[in-house]
Protein backbone atom coordinates (compact mmCIF):
# COMPACT_ATOMS: atom_id res chain seq x y z
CA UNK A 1 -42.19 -0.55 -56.02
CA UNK A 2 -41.07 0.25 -52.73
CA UNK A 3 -40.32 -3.68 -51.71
CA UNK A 4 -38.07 -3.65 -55.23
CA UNK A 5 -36.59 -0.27 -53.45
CA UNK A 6 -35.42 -2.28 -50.35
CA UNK A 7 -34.41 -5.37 -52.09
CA UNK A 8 -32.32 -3.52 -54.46
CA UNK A 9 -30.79 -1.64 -51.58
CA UNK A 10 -30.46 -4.85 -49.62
CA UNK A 11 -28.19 -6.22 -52.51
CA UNK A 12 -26.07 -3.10 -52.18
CA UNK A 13 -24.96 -3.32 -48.90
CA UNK A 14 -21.94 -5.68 -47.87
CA UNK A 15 -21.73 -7.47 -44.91
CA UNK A 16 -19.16 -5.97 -42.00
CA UNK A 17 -16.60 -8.37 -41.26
CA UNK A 18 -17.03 -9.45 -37.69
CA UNK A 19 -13.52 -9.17 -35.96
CA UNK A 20 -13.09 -11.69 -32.77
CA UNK A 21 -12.47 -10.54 -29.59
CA UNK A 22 -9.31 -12.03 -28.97
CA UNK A 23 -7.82 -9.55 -31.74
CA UNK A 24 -8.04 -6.76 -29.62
CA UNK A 25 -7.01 -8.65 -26.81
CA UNK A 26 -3.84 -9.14 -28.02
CA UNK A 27 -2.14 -6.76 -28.41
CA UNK A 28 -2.26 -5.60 -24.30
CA UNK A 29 -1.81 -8.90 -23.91
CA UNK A 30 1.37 -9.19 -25.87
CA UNK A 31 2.61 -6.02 -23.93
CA UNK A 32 2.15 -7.17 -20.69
CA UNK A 33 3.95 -9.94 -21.36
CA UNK A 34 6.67 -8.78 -22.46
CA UNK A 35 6.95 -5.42 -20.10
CA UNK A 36 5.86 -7.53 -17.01
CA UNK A 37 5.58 -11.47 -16.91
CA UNK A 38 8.76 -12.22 -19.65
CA UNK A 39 10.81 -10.02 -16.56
CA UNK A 40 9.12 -11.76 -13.90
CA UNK A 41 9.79 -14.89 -15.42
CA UNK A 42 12.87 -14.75 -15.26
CA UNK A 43 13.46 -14.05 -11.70
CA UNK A 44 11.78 -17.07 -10.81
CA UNK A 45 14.46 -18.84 -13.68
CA UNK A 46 17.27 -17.43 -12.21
CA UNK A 47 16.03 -18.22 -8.61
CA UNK A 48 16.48 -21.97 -9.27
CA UNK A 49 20.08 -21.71 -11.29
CA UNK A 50 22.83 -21.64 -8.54
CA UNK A 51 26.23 -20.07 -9.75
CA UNK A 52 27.57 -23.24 -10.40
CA UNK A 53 25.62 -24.34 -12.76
CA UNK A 54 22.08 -26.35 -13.62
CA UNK A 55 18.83 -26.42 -11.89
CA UNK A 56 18.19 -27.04 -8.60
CA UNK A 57 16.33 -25.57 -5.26
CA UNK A 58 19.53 -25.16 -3.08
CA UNK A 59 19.07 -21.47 -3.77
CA UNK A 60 15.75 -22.13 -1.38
CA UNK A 61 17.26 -23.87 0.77
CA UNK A 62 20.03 -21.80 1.40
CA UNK A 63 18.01 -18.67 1.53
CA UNK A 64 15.29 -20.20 4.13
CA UNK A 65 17.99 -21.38 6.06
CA UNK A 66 19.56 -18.51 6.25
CA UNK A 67 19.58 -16.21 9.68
CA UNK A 68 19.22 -12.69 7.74
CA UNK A 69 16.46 -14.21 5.55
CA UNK A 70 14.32 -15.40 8.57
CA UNK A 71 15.30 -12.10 10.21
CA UNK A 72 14.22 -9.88 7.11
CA UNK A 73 10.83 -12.13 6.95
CA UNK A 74 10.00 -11.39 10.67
CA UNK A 75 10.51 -7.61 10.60
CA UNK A 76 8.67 -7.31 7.31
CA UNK A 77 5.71 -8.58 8.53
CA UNK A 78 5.79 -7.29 11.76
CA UNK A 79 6.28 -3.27 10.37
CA UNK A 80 3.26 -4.04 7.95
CA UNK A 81 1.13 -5.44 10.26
CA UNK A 82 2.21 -2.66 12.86
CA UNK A 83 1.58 -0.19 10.09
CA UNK A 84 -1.41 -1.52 9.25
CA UNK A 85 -2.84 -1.22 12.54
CA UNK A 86 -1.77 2.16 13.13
CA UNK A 87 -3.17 3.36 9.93
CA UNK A 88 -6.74 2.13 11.07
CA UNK A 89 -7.01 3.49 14.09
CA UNK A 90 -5.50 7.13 13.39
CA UNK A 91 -7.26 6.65 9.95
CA UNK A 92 -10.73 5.88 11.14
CA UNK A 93 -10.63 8.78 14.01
CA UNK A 94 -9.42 11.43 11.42
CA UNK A 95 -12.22 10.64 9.21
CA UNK A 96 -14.60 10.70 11.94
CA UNK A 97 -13.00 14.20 12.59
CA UNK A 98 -13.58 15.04 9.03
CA UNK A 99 -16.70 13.56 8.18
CA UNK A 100 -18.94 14.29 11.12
CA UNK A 101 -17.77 17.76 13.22
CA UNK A 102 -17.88 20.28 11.12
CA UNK A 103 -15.37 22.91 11.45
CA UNK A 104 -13.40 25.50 8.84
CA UNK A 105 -11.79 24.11 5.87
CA UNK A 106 -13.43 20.70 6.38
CA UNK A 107 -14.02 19.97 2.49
CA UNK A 108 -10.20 21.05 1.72
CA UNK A 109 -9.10 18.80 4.20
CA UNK A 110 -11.40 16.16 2.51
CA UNK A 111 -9.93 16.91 -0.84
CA UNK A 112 -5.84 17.27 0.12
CA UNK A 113 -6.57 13.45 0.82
CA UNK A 114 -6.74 12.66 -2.56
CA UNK A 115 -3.69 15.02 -3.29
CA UNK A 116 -1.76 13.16 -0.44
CA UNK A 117 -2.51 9.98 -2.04
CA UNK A 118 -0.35 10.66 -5.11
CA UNK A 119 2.72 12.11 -2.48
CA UNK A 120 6.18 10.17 -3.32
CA UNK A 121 6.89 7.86 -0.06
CA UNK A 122 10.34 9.03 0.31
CA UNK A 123 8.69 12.71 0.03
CA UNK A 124 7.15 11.95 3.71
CA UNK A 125 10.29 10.40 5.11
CA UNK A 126 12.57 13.59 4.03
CA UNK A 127 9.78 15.49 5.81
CA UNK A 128 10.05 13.29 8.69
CA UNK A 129 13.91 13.63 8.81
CA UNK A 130 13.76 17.75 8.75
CA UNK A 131 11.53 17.53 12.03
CA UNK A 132 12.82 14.23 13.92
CA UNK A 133 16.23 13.72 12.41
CA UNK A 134 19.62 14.15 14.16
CA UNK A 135 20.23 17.45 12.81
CA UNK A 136 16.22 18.38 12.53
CA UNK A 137 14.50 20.71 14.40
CA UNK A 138 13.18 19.24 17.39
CA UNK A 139 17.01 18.48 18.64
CA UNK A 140 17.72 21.99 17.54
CA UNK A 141 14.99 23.63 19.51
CA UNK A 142 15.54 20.67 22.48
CA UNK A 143 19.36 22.57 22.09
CA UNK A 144 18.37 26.23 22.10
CA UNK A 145 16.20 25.34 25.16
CA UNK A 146 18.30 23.80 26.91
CA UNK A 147 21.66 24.40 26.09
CA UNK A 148 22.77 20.85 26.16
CA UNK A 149 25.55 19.98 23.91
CA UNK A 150 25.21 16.69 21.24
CA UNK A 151 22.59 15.83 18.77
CA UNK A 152 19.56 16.48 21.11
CA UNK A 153 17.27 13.29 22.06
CA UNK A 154 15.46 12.60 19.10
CA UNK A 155 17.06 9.75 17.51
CA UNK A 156 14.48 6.91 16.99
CA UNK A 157 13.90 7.74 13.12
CA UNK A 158 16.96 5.27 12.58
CA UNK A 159 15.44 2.30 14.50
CA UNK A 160 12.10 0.23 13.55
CA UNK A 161 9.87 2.99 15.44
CA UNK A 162 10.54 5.32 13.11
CA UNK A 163 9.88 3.35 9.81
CA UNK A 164 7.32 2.53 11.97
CA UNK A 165 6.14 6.07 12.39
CA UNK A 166 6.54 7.28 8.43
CA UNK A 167 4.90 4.20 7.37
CA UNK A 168 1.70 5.04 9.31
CA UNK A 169 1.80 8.71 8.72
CA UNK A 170 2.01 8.08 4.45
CA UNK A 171 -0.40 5.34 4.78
CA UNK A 172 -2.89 6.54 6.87
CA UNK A 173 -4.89 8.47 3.74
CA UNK A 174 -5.11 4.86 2.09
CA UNK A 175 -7.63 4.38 4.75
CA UNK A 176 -9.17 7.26 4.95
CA UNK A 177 -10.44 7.67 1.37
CA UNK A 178 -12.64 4.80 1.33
CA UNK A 179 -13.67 5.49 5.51
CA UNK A 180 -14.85 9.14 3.96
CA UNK A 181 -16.65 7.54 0.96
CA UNK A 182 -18.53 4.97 3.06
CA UNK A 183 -19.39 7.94 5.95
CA UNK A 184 -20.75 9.74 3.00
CA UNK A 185 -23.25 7.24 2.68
CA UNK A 186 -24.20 7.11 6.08
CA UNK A 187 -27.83 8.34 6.31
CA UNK A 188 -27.13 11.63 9.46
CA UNK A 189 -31.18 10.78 10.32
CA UNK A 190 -29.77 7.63 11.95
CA UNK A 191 -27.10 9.06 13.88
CA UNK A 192 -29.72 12.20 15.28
CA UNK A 193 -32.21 9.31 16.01
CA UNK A 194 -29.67 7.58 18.50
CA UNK A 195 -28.72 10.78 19.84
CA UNK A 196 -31.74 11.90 20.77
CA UNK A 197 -32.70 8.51 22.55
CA UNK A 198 -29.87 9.25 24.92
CA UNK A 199 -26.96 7.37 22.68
CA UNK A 200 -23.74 9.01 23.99
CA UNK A 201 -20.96 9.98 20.88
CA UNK A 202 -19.00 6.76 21.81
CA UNK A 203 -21.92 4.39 21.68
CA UNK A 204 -23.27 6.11 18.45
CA UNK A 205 -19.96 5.80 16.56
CA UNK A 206 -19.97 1.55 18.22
CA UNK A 207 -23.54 0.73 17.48
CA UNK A 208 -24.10 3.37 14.21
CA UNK A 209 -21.15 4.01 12.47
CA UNK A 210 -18.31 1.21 13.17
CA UNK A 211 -20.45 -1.20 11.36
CA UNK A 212 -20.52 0.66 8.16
CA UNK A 213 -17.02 1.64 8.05
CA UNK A 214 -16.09 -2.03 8.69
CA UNK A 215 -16.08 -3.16 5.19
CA UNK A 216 -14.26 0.41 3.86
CA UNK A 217 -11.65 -0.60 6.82
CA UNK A 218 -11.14 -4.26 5.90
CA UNK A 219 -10.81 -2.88 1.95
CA UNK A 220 -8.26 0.13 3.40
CA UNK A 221 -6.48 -2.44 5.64
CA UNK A 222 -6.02 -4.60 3.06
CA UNK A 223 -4.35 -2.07 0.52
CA UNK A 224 -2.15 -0.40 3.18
CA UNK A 225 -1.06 -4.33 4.79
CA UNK A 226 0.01 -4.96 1.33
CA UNK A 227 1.93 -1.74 -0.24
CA UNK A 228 3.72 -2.02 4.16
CA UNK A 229 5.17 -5.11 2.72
CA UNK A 230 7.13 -3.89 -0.77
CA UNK A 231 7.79 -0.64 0.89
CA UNK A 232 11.16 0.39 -0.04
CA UNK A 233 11.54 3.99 0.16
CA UNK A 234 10.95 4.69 3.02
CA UNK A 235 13.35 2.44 5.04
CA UNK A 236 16.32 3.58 2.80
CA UNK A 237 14.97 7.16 3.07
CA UNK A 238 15.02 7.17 7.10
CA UNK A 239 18.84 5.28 7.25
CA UNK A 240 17.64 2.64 9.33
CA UNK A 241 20.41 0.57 8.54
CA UNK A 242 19.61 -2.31 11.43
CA UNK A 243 15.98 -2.53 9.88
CA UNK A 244 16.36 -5.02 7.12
CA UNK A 245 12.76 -5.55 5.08
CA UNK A 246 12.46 -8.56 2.46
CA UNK A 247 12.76 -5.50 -0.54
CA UNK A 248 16.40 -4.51 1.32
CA UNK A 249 17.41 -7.95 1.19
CA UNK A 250 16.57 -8.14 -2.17
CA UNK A 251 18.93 -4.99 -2.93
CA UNK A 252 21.74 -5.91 -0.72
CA UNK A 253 21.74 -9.08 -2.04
CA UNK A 254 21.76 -8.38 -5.48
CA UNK A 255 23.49 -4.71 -5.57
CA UNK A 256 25.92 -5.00 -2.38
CA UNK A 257 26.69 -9.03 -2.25
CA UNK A 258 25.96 -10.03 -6.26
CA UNK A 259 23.87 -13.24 -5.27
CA UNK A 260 21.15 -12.63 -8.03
CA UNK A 261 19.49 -16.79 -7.47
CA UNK A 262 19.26 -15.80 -3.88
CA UNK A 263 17.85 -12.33 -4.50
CA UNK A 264 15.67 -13.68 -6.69
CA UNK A 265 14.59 -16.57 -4.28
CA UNK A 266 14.02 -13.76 -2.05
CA UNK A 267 11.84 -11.60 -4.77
CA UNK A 268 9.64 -14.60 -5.91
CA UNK A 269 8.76 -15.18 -1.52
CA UNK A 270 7.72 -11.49 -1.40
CA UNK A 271 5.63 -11.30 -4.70
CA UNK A 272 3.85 -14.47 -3.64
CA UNK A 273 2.82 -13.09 -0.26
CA UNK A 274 2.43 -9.86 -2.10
CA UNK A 275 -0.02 -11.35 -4.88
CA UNK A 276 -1.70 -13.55 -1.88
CA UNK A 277 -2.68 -10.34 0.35
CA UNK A 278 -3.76 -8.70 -3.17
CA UNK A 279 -6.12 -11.05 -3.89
CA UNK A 280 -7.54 -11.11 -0.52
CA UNK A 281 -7.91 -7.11 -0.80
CA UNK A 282 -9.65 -7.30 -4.24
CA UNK A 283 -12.21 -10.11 -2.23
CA UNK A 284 -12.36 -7.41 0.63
CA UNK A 285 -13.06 -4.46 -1.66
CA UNK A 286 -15.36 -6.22 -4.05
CA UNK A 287 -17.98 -6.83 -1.00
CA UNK A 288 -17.39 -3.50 0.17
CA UNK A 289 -17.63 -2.04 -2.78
CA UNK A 290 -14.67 0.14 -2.77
């Protein structure tokens, strides 16, 4: 009775349709292709159709020949890697700060990190601009204080030191949010171990804690190296107008001079150094686990 029960229920039930995977990939799919790689197709297609017609590569070669190109190339690189380098060293001593003296307000500083990370660039460089800048308040107190007459001395915000300086004071929390996740998993028996076997700070933070930061610094490095080199913001936002990046190029050549093939030519060399650096980061962070 009861195996007619189950057979007659077995007969009742349908089979579910099975629906592929690739069905529900599709439609993301289909939307980032048309949101994302249709658009950045067609950069690269107009970066090899010169204005007078066809395809060809002169576009290249006129761009890689060029002075400002060449120009633009060397002073991107050199502000990210300058950047980047600044970022790790301020970063990785404010997280020491944060992670391992304790002092008031310690955990909100911890936590405004994460706020900080979601901060507009150009947010920082107005910031930067009400303090440094020619009308800002360190020339106005230099003024009071002095009496002198003029701007005051502060004027670097407009040259490469001070993209330099905005780009390593928004960046720097990039570095510091995975340095304070990997101190958090630093075990504090090993650090009062070496200290009580004589270890001085410096030599604890060499032989203790530099070695398990290095993989959160390599994966913060990374990240900060390349958003330095699409940075966009914050050149125009500081009015360096003698500091030309390979994202300015791309706007004064397409907005100011209307030379879209070699704008794009320009565009396609920055999103393939871009993408390269990217997928170094995601090698770096997948070891390190950030």
């Amino acid at each position: 009775m009861a195996s007619a029960t189950l057979t007659a229920a077995g007969q009742k039930t349908k089979p579910s349709l099975k629906v592929p995977a690739w069905v529900w990939a599709l439609p993301p799919v289909t939307g980032l292709a048309l949101v994302f790689l249709y658009p950045l197709a067609l950069v690269v297609q107009q970066s090899v159709q010169p204005d007078t017609g066809g395809t060809s590569l002169q576009p290249y070669s006129d761009v890689f020949g060029s002075e400002s190109f060449r120009e633009a190339l060397g002073t991107t690189v050199w502000l990210a890697v300058g950047a980047t380098v600044g970022c790790l060293v301020l970063g990785f001593a404010l997280a020491l700060v944060i992670a391992f003296v304790p002092f008031p307000g310690g955990k909100a500083v911890a936590k405004f990190i994460d706020v900080f990370l979601s901060f507009p660039s150009f947010l920082i460089t107005l910031a930067l601009l009400f303090i440094y800048g020619t009308k800002g308040m360190a020339n106005g107190l230099w003024t009071d204080a002095t009496g002198a007459s003029g701007d005051g001395p502060f004027q670097f915000l407009t040259t490469p030191w001070g993209v330099l300086l905005a780009e390593i004071t928004y960046f720097t929390p990039f570095v510091m949010r995975p340095l304070l996740a990997a101190f958090s998993q630093i075990d504090t028996a090993q650090l009062e171990v070496a200290s009580s076997l004589g270890a001085r700070p410096l030599r604890v933070v060499r032989k203790v804690i530099l070695p398990e930061a290095l993989p959160a610094l390599a994966a913060g490095g990374s990240l900060v190296l390349v958003m330095c080199l699409n940075e966009f913001g914050i050149v125009l936002f500081t009015g360096a107008k003698d500091v030309t990046t390979l994202p300015m190029l791309v706007y004064s050549k397409a907005m100011l001079e209307s030379d879209y093939p070699a704008a794009c030519v320009v565009a396609v060399v920055n999103i393939a150094i871009s993408v390269g650096l990217y997928g170094l980061y995601r090698v770096v962070s997948r070891r390190a686990g950030a």
